[in-house]
C-alpha atoms as a PDB file:
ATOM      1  CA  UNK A   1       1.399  -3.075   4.798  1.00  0.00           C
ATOM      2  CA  UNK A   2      -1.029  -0.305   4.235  1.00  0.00           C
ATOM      3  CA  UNK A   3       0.654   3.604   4.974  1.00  0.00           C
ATOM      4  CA  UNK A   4      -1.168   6.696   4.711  1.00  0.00           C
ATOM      5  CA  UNK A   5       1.171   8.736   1.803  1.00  0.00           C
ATOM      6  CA  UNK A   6       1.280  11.587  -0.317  1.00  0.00           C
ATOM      7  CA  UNK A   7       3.159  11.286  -3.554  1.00  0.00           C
ATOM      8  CA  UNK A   8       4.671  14.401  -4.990  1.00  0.00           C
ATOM      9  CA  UNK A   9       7.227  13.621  -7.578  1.00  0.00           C
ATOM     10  CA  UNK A  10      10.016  12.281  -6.370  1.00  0.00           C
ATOM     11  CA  UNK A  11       9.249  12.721  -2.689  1.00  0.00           C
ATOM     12  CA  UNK A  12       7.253  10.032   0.059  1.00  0.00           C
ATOM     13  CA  UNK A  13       6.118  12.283   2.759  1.00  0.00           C
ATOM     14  CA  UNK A  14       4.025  10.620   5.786  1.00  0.00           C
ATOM     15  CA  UNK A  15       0.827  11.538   5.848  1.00  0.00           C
ATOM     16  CA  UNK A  16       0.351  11.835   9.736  1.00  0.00           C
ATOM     17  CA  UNK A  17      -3.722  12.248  10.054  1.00  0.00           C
ATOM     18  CA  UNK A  18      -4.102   9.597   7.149  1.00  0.00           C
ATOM     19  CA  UNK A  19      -1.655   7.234   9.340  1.00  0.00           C
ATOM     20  CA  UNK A  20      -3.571   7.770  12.784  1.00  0.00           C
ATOM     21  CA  UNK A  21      -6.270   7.323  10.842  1.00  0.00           C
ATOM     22  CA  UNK A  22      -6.067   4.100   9.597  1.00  0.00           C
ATOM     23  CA  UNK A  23      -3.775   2.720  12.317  1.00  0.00           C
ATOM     24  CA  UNK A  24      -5.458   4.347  15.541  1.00  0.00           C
ATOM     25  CA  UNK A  25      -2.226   6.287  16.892  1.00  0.00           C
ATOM     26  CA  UNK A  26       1.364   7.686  15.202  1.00  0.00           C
ATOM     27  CA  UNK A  27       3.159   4.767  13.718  1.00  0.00           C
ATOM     28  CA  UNK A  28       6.821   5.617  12.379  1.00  0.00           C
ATOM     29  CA  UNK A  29       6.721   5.074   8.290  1.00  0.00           C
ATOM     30  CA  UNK A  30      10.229   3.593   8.771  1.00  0.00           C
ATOM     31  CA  UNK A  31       8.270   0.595  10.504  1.00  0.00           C
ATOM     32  CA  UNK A  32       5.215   0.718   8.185  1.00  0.00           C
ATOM     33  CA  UNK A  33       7.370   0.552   5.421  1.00  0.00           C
ATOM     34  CA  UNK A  34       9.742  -2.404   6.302  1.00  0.00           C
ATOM     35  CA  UNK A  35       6.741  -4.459   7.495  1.00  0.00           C
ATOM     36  CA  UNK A  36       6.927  -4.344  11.179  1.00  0.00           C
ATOM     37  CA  UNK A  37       3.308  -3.289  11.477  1.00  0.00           C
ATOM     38  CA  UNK A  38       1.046  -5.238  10.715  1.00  0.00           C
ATOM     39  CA  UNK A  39      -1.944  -4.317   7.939  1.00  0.00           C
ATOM     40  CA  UNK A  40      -4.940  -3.101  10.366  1.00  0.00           C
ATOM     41  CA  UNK A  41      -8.453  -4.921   9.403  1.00  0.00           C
ATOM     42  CA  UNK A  42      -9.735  -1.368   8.097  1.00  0.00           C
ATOM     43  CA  UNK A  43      -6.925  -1.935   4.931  1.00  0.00           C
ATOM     44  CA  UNK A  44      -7.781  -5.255   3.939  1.00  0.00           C
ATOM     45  CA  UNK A  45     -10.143  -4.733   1.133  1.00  0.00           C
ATOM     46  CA  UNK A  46      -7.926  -2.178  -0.053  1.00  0.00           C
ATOM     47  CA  UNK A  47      -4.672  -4.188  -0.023  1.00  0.00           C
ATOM     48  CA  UNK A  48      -7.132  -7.263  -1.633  1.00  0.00           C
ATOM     49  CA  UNK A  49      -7.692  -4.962  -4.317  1.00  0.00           C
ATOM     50  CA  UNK A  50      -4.099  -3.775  -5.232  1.00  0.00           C
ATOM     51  CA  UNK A  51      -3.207  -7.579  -5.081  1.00  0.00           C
ATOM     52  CA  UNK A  52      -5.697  -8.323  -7.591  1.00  0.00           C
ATOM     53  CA  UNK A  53      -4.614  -5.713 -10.020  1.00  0.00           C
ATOM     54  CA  UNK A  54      -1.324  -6.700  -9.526  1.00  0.00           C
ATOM     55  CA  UNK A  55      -1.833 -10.600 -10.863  1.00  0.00           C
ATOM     56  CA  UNK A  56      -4.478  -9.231 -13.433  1.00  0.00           C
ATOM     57  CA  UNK A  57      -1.412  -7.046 -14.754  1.00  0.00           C
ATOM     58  CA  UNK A  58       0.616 -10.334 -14.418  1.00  0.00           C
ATOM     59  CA  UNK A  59      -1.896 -12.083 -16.767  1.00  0.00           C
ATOM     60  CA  UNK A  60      -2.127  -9.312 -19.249  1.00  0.00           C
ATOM     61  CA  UNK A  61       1.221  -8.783 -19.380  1.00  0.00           C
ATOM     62  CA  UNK A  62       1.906 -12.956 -20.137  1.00  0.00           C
ATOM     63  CA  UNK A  63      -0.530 -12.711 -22.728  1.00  0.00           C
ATOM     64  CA  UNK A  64       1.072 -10.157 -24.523  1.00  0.00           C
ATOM     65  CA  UNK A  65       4.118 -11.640 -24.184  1.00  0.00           C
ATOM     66  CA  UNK A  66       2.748 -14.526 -26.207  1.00  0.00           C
ATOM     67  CA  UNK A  67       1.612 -12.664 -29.055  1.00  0.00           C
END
């Protein structure tokens, strides 16, 4: 899942150029969001990257726990 979002406090808003963007037309964030759209090509790397921080977080995080 990769959608094109603004983050102010405690609000999601749609970004709608970011989403046609990345997607190549409007896509409802209710879909994007519940996984009924599929991540397009153009988000791979950056999805690949937030995975990897994730487990490297995962790995810290064990560590410390061991300490």
């Amino acid at each position: 899942m990769f959608a094109g979002l603004t983050l102010e406090g405690a609000v999601i808003e749609q970004d709608d150029d970011s989403t046609r963007a990345i997607y190549g037309k409007h896509m409802r964030f209710r879909n994007i969001l519940s996984g009924k759209v599929s991540t397009p090509t153009s988000a791979e790397a950056f999805m690949k990257a937030v995975s990897d921080a994730g487990h490297q977080a995962r790995i810290a995080e064990a560590n410390d726990d061991k300490k």
